[in-house]
N, C-alpha and C. Protein backbone atom coordinates (compact mmCIF):
# COMPACT_ATOMS: atom_id res chain seq x y z
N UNK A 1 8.39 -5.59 0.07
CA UNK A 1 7.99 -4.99 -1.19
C UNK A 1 9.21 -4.93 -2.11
N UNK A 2 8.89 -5.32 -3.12
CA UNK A 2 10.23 -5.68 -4.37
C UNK A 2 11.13 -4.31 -4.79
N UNK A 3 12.12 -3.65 -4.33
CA UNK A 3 12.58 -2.57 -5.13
C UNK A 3 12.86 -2.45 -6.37
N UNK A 4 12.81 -3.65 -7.29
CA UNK A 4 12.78 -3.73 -8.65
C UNK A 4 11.88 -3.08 -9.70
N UNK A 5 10.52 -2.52 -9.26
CA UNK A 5 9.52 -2.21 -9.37
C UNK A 5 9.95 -0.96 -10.68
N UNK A 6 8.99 -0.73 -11.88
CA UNK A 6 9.46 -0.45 -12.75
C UNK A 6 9.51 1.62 -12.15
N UNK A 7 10.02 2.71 -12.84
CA UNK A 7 10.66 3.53 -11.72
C UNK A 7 8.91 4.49 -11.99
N UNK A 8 8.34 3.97 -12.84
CA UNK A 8 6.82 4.60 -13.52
C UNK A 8 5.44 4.09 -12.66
N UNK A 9 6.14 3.27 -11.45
CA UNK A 9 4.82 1.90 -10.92
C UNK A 9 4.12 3.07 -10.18
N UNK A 10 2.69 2.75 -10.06
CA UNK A 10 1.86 3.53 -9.42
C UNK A 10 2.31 2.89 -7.89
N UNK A 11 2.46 3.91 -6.91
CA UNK A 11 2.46 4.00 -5.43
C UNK A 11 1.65 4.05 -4.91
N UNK A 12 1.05 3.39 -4.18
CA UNK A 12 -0.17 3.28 -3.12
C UNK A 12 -0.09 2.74 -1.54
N UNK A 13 -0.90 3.50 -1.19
CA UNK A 13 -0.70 3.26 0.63
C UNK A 13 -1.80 2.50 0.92
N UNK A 14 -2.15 1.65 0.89
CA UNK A 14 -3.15 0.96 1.72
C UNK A 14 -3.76 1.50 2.78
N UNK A 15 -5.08 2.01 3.19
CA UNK A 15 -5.65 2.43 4.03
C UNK A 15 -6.86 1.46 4.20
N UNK A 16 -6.48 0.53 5.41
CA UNK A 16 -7.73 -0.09 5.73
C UNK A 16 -7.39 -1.00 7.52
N UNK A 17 -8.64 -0.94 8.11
CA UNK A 17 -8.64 -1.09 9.18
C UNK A 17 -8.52 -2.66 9.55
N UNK A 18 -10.02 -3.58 8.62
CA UNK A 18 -9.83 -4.55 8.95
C UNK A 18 -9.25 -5.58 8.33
N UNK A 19 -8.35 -6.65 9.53
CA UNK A 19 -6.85 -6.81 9.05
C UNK A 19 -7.34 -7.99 7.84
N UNK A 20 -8.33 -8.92 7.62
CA UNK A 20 -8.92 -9.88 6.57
C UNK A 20 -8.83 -9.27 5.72
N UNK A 21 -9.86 -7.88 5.32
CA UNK A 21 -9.34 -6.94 4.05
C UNK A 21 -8.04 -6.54 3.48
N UNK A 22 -7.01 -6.06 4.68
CA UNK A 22 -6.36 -5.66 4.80
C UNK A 22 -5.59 -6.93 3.45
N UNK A 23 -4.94 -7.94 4.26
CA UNK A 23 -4.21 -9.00 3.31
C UNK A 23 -4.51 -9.18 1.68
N UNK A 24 -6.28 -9.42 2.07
CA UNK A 24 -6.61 -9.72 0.76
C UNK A 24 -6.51 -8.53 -0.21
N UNK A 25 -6.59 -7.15 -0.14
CA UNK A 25 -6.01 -5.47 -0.81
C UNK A 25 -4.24 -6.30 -1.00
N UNK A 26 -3.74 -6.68 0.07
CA UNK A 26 -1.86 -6.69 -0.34
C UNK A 26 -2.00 -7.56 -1.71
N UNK A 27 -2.42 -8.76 -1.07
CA UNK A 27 -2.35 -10.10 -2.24
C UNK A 27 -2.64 -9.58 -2.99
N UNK A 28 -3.47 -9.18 -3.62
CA UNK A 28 -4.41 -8.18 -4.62
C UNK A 28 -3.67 -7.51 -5.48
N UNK A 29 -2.80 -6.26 -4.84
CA UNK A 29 -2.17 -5.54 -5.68
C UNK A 29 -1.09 -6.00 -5.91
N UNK A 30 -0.47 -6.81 -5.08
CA UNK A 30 0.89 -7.31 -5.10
C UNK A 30 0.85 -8.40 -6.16
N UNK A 31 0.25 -8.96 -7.03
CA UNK A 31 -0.35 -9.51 -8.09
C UNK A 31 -0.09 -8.46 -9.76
N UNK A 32 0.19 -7.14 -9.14
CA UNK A 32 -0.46 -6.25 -10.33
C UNK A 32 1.21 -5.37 -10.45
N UNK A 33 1.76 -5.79 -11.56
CA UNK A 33 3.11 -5.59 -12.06
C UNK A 33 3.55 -4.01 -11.50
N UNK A 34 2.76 -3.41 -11.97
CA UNK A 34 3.07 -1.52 -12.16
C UNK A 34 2.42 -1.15 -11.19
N UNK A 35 2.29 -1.74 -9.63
CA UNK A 35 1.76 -0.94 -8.69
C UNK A 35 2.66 -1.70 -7.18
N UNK A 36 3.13 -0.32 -6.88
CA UNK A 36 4.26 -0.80 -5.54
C UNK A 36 3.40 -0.50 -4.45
N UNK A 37 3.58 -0.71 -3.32
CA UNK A 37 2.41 -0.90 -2.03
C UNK A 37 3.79 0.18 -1.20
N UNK A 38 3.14 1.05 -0.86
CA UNK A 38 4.43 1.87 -0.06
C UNK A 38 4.20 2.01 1.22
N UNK A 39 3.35 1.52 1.58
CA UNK A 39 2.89 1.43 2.94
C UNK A 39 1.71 1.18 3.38
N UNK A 40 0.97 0.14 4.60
CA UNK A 40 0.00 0.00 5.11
C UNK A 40 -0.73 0.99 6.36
N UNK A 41 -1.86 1.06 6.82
CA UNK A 41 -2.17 1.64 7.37
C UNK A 41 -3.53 0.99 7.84
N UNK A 42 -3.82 1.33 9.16
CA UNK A 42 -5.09 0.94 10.22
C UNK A 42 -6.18 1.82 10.44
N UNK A 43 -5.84 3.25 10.55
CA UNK A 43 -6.60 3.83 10.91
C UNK A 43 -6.17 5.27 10.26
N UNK A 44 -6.98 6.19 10.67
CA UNK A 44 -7.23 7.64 10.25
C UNK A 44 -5.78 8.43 10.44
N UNK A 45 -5.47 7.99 11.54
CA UNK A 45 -4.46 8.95 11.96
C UNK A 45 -2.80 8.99 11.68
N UNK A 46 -3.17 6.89 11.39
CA UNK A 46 -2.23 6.71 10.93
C UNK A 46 -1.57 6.66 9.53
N UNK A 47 -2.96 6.74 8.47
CA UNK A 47 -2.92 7.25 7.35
C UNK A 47 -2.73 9.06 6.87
N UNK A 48 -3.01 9.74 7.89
CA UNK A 48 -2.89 10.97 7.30
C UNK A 48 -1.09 11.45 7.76
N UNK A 49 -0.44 10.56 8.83
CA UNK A 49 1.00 10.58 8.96
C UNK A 49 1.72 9.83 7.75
N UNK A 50 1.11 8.80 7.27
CA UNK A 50 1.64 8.29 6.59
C UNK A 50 1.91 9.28 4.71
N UNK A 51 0.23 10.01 4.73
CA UNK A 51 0.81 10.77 3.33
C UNK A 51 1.73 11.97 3.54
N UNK A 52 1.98 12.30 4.74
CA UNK A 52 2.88 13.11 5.11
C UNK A 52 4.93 12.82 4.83
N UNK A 53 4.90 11.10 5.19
CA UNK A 53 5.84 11.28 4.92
C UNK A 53 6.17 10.57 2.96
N UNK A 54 4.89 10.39 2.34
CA UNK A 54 5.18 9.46 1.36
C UNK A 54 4.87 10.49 0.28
């Protein structure tokens, strides 16, 4: 993920299980200037650790 990212970019965690979706959500946003991807996630448990540390 680019640290260049403008310091205003919307942050988003990806929460999704299956991994086909999964890519096509990265490609997706990673396409979209003002939005940084701060982390992926699989499942429930590993998303609610994840807004913990983000």
């Amino acid at each position: 993920m680019p640290s260049d990212r403008a310091e205003n970019a919307i942050r988003l965690l990806v929460a999704e299980d299956h991994p086909m979706v999964a890519v096509a959500l990265d490609s997706a946003f990673e396409l979209v200037e003002d939005i940084e991807i701060v982390e992926r996630t699989g499942s429930v448990a590993e998303t609610i650790a994840a807004t913990a540390r983000t």
